[in-house]
Protein backbone atom coordinates (compact mmCIF):
# COMPACT_ATOMS: atom_id res chain seq x y z
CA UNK A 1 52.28 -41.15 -124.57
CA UNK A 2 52.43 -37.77 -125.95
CA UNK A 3 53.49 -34.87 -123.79
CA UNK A 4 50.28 -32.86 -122.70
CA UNK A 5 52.51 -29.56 -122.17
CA UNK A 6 52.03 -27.13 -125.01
CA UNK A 7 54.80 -25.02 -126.05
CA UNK A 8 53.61 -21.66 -125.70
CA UNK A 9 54.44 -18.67 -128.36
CA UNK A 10 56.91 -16.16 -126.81
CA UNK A 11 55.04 -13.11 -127.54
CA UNK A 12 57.24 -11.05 -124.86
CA UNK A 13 60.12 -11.64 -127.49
CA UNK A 14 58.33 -10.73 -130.53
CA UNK A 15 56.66 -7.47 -129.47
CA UNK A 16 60.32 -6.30 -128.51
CA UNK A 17 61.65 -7.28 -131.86
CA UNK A 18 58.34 -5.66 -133.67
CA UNK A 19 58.86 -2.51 -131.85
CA UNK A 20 62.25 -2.36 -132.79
CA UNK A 21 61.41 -3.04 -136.32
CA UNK A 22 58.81 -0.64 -135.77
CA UNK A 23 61.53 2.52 -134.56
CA UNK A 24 64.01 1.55 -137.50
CA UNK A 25 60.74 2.42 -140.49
CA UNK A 26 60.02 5.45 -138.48
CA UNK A 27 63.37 6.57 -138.35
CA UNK A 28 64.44 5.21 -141.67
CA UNK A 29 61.34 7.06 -143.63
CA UNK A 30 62.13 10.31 -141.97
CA UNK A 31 65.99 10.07 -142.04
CA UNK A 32 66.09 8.98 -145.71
CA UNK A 33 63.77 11.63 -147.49
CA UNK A 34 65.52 13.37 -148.59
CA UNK A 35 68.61 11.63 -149.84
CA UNK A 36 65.74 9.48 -151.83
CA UNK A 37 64.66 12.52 -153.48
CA UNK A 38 67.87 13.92 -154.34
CA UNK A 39 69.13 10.54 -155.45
CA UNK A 40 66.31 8.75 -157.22
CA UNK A 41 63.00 11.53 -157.27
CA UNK A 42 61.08 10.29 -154.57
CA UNK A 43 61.10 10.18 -150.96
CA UNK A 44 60.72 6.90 -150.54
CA UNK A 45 63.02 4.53 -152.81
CA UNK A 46 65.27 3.72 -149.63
CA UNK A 47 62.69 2.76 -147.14
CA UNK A 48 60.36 0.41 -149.70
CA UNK A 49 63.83 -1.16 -150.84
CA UNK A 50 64.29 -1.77 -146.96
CA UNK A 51 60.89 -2.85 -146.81
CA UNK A 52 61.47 -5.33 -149.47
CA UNK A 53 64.97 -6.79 -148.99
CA UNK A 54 65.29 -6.72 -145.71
CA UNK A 55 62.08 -6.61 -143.82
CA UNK A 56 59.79 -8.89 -146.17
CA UNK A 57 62.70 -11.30 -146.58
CA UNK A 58 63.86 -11.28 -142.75
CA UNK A 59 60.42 -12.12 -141.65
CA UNK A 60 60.01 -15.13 -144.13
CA UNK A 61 63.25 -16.38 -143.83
CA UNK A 62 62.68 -15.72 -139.66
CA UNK A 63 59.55 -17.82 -139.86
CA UNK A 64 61.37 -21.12 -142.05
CA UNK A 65 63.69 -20.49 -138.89
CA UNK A 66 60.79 -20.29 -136.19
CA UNK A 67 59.61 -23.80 -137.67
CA UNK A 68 62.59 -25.64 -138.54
CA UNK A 69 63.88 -28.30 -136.15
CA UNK A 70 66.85 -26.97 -133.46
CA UNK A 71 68.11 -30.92 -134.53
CA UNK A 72 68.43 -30.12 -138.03
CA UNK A 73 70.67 -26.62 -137.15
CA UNK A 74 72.68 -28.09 -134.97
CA UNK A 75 73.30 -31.24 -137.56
CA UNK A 76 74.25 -28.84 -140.48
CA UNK A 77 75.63 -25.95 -138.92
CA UNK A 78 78.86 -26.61 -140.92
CA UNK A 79 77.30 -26.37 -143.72
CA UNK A 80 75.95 -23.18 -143.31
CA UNK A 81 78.89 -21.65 -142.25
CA UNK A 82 80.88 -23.11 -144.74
CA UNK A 83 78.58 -21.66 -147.43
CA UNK A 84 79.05 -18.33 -145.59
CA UNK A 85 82.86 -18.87 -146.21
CA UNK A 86 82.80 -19.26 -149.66
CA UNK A 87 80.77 -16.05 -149.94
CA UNK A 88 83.49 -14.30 -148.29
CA UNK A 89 85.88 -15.46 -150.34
CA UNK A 90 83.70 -14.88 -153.64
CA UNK A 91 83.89 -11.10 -152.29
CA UNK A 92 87.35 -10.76 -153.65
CA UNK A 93 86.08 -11.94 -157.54
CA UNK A 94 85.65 -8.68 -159.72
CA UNK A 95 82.63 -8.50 -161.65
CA UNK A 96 80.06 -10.07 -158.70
CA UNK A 97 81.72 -8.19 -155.51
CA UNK A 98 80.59 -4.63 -155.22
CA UNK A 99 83.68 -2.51 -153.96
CA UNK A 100 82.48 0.77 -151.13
CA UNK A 101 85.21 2.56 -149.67
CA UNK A 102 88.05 0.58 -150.81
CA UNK A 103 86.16 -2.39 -149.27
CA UNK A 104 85.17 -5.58 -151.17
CA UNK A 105 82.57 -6.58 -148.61
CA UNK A 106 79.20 -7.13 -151.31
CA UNK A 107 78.32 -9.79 -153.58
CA UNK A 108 76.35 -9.01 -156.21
CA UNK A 109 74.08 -11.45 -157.82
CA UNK A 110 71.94 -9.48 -160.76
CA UNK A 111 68.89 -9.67 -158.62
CA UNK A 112 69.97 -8.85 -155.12
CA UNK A 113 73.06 -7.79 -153.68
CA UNK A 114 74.29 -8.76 -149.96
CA UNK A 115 77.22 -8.28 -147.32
CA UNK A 116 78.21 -11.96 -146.16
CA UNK A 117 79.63 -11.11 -143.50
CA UNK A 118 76.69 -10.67 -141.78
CA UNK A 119 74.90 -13.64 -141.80
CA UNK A 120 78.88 -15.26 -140.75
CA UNK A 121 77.88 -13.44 -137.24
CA UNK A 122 74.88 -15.96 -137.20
CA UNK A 123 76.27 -19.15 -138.98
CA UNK A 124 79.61 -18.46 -136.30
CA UNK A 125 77.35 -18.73 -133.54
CA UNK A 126 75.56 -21.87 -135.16
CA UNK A 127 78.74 -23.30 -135.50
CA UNK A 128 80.43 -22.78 -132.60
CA UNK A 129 76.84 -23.76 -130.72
CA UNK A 130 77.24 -27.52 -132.20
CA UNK A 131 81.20 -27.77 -131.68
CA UNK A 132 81.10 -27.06 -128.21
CA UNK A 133 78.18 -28.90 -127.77
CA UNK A 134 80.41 -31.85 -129.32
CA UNK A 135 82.88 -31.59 -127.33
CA UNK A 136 80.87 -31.22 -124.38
CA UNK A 137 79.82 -34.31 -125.08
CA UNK A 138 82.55 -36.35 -125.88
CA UNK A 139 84.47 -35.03 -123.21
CA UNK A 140 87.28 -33.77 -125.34
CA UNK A 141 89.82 -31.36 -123.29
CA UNK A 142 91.50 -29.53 -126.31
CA UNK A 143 88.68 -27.27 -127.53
CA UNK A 144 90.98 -24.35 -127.22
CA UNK A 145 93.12 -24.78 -129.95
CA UNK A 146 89.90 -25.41 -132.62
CA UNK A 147 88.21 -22.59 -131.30
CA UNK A 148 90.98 -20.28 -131.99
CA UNK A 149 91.78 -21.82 -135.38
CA UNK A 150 88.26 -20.56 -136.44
CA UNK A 151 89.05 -17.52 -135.29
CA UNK A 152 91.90 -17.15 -137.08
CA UNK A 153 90.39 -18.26 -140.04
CA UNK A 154 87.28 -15.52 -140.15
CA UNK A 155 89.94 -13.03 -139.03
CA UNK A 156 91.88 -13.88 -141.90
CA UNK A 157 88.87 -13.03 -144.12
CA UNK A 158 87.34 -9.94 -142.34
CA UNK A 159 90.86 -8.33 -142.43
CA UNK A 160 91.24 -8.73 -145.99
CA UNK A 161 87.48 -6.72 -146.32
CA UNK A 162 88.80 -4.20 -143.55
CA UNK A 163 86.45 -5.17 -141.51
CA UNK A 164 87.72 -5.18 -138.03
CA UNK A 165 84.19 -3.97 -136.59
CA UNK A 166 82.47 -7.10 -137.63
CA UNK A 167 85.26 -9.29 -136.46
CA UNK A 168 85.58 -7.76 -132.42
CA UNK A 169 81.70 -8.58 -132.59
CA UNK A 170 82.52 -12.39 -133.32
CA UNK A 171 85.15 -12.06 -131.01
CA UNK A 172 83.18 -10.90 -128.18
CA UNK A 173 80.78 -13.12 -128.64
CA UNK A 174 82.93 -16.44 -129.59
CA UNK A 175 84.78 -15.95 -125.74
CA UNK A 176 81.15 -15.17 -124.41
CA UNK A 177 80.00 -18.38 -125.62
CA UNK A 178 83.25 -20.49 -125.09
CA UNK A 179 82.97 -19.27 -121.03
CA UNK A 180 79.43 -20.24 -121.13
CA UNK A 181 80.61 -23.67 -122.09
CA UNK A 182 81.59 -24.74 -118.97
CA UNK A 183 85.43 -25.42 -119.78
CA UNK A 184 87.88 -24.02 -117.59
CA UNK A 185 88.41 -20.50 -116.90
CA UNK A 186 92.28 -19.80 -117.71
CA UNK A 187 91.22 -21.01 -121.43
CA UNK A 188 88.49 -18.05 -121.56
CA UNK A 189 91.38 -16.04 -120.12
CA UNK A 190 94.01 -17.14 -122.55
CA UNK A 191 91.84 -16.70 -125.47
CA UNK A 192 91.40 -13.05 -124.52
CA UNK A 193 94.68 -12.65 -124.01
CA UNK A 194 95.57 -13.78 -127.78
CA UNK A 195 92.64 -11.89 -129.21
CA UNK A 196 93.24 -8.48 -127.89
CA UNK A 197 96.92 -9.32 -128.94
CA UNK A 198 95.20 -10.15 -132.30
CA UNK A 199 93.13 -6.83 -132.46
CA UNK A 200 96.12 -4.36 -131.31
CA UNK A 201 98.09 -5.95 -134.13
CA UNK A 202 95.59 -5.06 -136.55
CA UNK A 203 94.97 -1.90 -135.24
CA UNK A 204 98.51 -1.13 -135.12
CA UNK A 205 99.69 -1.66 -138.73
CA UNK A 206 96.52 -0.08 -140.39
CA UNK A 207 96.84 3.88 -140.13
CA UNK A 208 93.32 4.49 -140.72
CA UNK A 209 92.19 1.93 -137.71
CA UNK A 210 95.14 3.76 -135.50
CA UNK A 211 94.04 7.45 -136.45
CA UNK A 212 89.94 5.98 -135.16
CA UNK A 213 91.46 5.62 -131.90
CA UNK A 214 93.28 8.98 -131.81
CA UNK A 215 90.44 10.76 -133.39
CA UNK A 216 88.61 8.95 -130.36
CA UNK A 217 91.27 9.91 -127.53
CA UNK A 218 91.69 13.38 -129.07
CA UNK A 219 88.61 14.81 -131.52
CA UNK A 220 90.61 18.00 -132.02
CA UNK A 221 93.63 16.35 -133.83
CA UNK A 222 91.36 16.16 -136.91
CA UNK A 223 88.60 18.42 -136.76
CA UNK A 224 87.53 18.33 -140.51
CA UNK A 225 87.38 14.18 -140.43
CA UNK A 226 86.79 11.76 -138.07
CA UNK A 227 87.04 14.40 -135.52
CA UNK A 228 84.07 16.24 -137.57
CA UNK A 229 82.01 13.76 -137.50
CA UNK A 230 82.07 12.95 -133.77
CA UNK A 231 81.68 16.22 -133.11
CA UNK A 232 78.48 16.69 -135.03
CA UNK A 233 77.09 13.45 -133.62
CA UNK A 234 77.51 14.97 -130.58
CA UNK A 235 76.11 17.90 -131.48
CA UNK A 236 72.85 16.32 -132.54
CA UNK A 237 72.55 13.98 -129.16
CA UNK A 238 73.16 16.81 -127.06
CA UNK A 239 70.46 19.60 -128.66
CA UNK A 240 67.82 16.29 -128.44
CA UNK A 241 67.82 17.76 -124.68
CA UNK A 242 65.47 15.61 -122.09
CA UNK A 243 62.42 14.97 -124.57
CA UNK A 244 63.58 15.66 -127.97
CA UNK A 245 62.95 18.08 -130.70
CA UNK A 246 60.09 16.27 -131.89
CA UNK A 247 60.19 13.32 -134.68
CA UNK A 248 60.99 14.67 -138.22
CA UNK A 249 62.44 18.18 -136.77
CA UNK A 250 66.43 16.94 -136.64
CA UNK A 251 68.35 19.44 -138.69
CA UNK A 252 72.14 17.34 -138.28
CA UNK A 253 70.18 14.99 -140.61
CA UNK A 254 70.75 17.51 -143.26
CA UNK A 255 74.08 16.60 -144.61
CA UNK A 256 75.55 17.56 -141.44
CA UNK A 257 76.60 13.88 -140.10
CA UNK A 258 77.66 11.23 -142.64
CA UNK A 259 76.00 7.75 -142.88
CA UNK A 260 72.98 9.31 -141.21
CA UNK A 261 70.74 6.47 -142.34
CA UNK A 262 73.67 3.40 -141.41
CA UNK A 263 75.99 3.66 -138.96
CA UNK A 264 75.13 7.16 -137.55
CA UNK A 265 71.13 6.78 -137.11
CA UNK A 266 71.12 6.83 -133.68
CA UNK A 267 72.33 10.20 -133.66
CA UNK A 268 69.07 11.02 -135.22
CA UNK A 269 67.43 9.26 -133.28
CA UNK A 270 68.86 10.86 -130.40
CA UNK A 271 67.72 14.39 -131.41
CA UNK A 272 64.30 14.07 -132.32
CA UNK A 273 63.08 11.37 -129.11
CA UNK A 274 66.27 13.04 -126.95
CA UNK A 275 66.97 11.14 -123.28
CA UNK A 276 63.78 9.65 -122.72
CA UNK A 277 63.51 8.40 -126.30
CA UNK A 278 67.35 6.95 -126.41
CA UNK A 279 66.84 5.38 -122.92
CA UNK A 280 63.46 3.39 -124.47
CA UNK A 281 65.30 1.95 -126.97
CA UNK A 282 68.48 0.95 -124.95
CA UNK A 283 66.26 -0.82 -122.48
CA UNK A 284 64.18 -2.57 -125.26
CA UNK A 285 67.86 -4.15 -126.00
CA UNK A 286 68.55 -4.80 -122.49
CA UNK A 287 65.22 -6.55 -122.35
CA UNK A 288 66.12 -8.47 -125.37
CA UNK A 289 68.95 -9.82 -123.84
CA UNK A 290 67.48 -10.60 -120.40
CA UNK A 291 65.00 -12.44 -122.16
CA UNK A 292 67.82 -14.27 -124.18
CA UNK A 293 69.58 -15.13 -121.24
CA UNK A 294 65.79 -16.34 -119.65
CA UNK A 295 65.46 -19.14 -122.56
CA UNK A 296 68.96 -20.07 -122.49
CA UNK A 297 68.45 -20.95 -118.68
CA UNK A 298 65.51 -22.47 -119.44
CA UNK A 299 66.64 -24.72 -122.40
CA UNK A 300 66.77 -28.09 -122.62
CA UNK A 301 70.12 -29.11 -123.87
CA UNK A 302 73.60 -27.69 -124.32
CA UNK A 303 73.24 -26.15 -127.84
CA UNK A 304 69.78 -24.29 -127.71
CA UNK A 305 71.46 -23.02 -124.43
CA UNK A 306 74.41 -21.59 -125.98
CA UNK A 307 72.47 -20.42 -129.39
CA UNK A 308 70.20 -18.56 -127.19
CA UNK A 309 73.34 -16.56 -125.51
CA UNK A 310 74.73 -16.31 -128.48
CA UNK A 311 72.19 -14.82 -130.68
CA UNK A 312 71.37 -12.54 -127.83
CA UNK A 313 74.72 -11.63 -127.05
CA UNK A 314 74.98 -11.08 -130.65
CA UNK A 315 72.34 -8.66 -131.13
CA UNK A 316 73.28 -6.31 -128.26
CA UNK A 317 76.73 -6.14 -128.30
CA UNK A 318 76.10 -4.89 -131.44
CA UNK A 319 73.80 -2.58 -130.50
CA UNK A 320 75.50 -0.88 -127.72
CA UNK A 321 78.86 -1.08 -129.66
CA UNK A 322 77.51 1.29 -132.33
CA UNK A 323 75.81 3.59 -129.54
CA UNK A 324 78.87 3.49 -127.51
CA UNK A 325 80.60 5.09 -130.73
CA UNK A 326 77.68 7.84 -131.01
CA UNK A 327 77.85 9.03 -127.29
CA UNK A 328 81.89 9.10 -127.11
CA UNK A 329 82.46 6.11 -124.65
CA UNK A 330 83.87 3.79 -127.58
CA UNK A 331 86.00 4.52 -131.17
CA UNK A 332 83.89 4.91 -134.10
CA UNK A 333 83.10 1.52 -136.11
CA UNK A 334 81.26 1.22 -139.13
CA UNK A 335 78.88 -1.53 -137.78
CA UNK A 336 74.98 -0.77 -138.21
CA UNK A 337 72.19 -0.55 -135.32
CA UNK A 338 70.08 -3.92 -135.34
CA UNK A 339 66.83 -3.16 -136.82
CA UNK A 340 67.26 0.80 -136.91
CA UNK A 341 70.11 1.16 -139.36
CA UNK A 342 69.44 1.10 -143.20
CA UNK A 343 70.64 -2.22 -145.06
CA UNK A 344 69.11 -5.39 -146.16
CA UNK A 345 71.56 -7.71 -144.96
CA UNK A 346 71.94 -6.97 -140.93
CA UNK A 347 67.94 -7.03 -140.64
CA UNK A 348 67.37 -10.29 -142.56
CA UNK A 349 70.10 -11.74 -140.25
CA UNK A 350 68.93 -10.58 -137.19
CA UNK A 351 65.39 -11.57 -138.04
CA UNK A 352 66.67 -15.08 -138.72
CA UNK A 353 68.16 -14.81 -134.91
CA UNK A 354 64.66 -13.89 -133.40
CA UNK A 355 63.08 -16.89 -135.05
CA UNK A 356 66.09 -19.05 -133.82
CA UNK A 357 65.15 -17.60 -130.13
CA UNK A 358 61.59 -17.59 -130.47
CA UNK A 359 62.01 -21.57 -131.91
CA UNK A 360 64.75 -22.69 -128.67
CA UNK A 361 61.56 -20.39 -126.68
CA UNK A 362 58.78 -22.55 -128.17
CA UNK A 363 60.84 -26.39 -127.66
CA UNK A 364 61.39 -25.48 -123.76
CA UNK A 365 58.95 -27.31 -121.73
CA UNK A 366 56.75 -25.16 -119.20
């Protein structure tokens, strides 16, 4: 007898991610004149290639993941994020990778060029959904050990791309999901322990990493650098005042902050909506991840339950990690704002996480 309950759409979900998506064009189209009309002659190259590569793609590849069986995820998951792995290793290959700032972190394949590392945020959580979800099952009392072992092994490969940001993401999230789990609390604890041990050591013999957090602690010890760029950030938050100064009308967008369209877009953001507008948007994350947290309650086995936290956890760490770094509370990182910041990559991955979500959404029974 077939089950007479129908599995409704989660339309609370997808308006928040289409406003979202909504903000980021706005912002995008305004903040990226006119570098697109210095760079290439027109005002728009930037925001029709993030149109194209990111958008177009993130919502097709979003909807395969919408309608795809949670069974068949959860069955291949090693796949996925062993295909991942071998794109971060194919980084290091001259001629394909694309090298920015000293960083081999692109692939490039003639027709489109991405950043593997992150889509590993999603296949990690993917992963790590179906191993714990194994060992749930079989009972198995060393999950520790494995755990950290993968870990190690995507630590291995973000440090070599000096990409630290992207790795205390997966880091966060990883002990997030491994406490979710269910398995006892002083191996949450321990793993913390050994992770911040990990992420001080890496912090500690890179001098660029070190001088982020003295730049962070003291903005004056290098005003013409890091210390430059905070300070202009804050610059632009602070004369947004209470409502803004209206969208279009930043003038820090001018050349005065760097990565205005990436890493630094909330910034802009910040000016033109001011308080009011920056508080919308961090609630419209905090409302993503109550709602994240709501289908992960409401799911019906172990791994849709832990995908659900982890995509959402995911997402707004994220998020609030790179505003954290624009207000002054946290060091600068070079991670982008999900579905604001400029970049192909982040958006299509994200996009595949809200049709994961909206998919564990549509299999719980009402």
């Amino acid at each position: 007898m077939k089950d007479s309950k129908k599995h409704k759409f989660d339309y609370f979900l997808a308006i928040i991610a289409c406003v979202l998506l909504i903000i980021g064009i706005l912002v995008l189209a305004n903040v990226s004149a006119g570098f697109s009309q210095e760079k290439f002659g027109r005002t728009t190259y930037y925001l029709f290639h993030q149109i194209i590569y990111g958008l177009v793609f993130g919502i097709v590849l979003g909807f395969i993941a919408f309608k795809i069986k949670l069974s068949f995820l959860r069955k291949y998951a090693w796949i996925f994020i062993l295909i991942n792995l071998v794109f971060m290793a194919l980084v290091f290959i001259p001629k394909i990778n694309i090298v920015s700032g000293g960083a081999p972190r692109w692939m490039n394949l003639g027709f489109i060029t991405f950043q593997p590392s992150e889509f590993l945020k999603l296949t990690f959580i993917l992963y790590l959904s179906a191993l714990l979800t194994s060992f749930l099952k079989n009972k198995k009392a060393f999950t520790l050990i494995p755990f950290l072992i993968i870990l190690g092994v995507l630590a291995l490969l973000l440090t070599l791309q000096s990409d630290v940001s992207t790795l205390i993401v997966i880091i966060l999230v990883g002990i997030l999901m491994y406490f979710s789990s269910g398995f006892p609390f002083w191996h949450t604890a321990l793993a913390i322990l050994i992770c911040s041990g990990g992420i001080f050591g890496l912090i500690k013999i890179a001098p660029y990493r070190m001088k982020r957090i003295l730049v962070f602690l003291n903005p004056g010890i290098d005003p013409m650098g890091m210390g430059y760029q905070m300070k202009q950030i804050l610059i632009a938050i602070g004369s947004g005042g209470v409502f803004g100064l209206g969208l279009g009308m930043s003038v820090q967008k001018f050349g005065w902050i760097p990565q205005t369209m990436s890493d630094s877009i909330f910034a802009i953001f910040a000016e033109e909506t001011g308080f009011v507008g920056s508080v919308v948007l961090i609630c419209l994350f905090l409302l993503l991840l109550w709602k994240g947290f709501r289908i992960a309650k409401m799911s019906q086995n172990k791994f849709s339950q832990l995908l659900a936290i982890g995509i959402s956890c995911w997402i707004c760490i994220q998020a609030f990690i790179n505003i954290g770094a624009m207000i002054g509370i946290l060091p600068l990182t070079g991670i982008p704002l999900p579905f604001i910041s400029y970049g192909g990559s982040h958006i299509v991955a994200e996009l595949i996480g809200i049709g994961i979500l909206l998919n564990i959404s549509k299999s719980n029974k009402k």
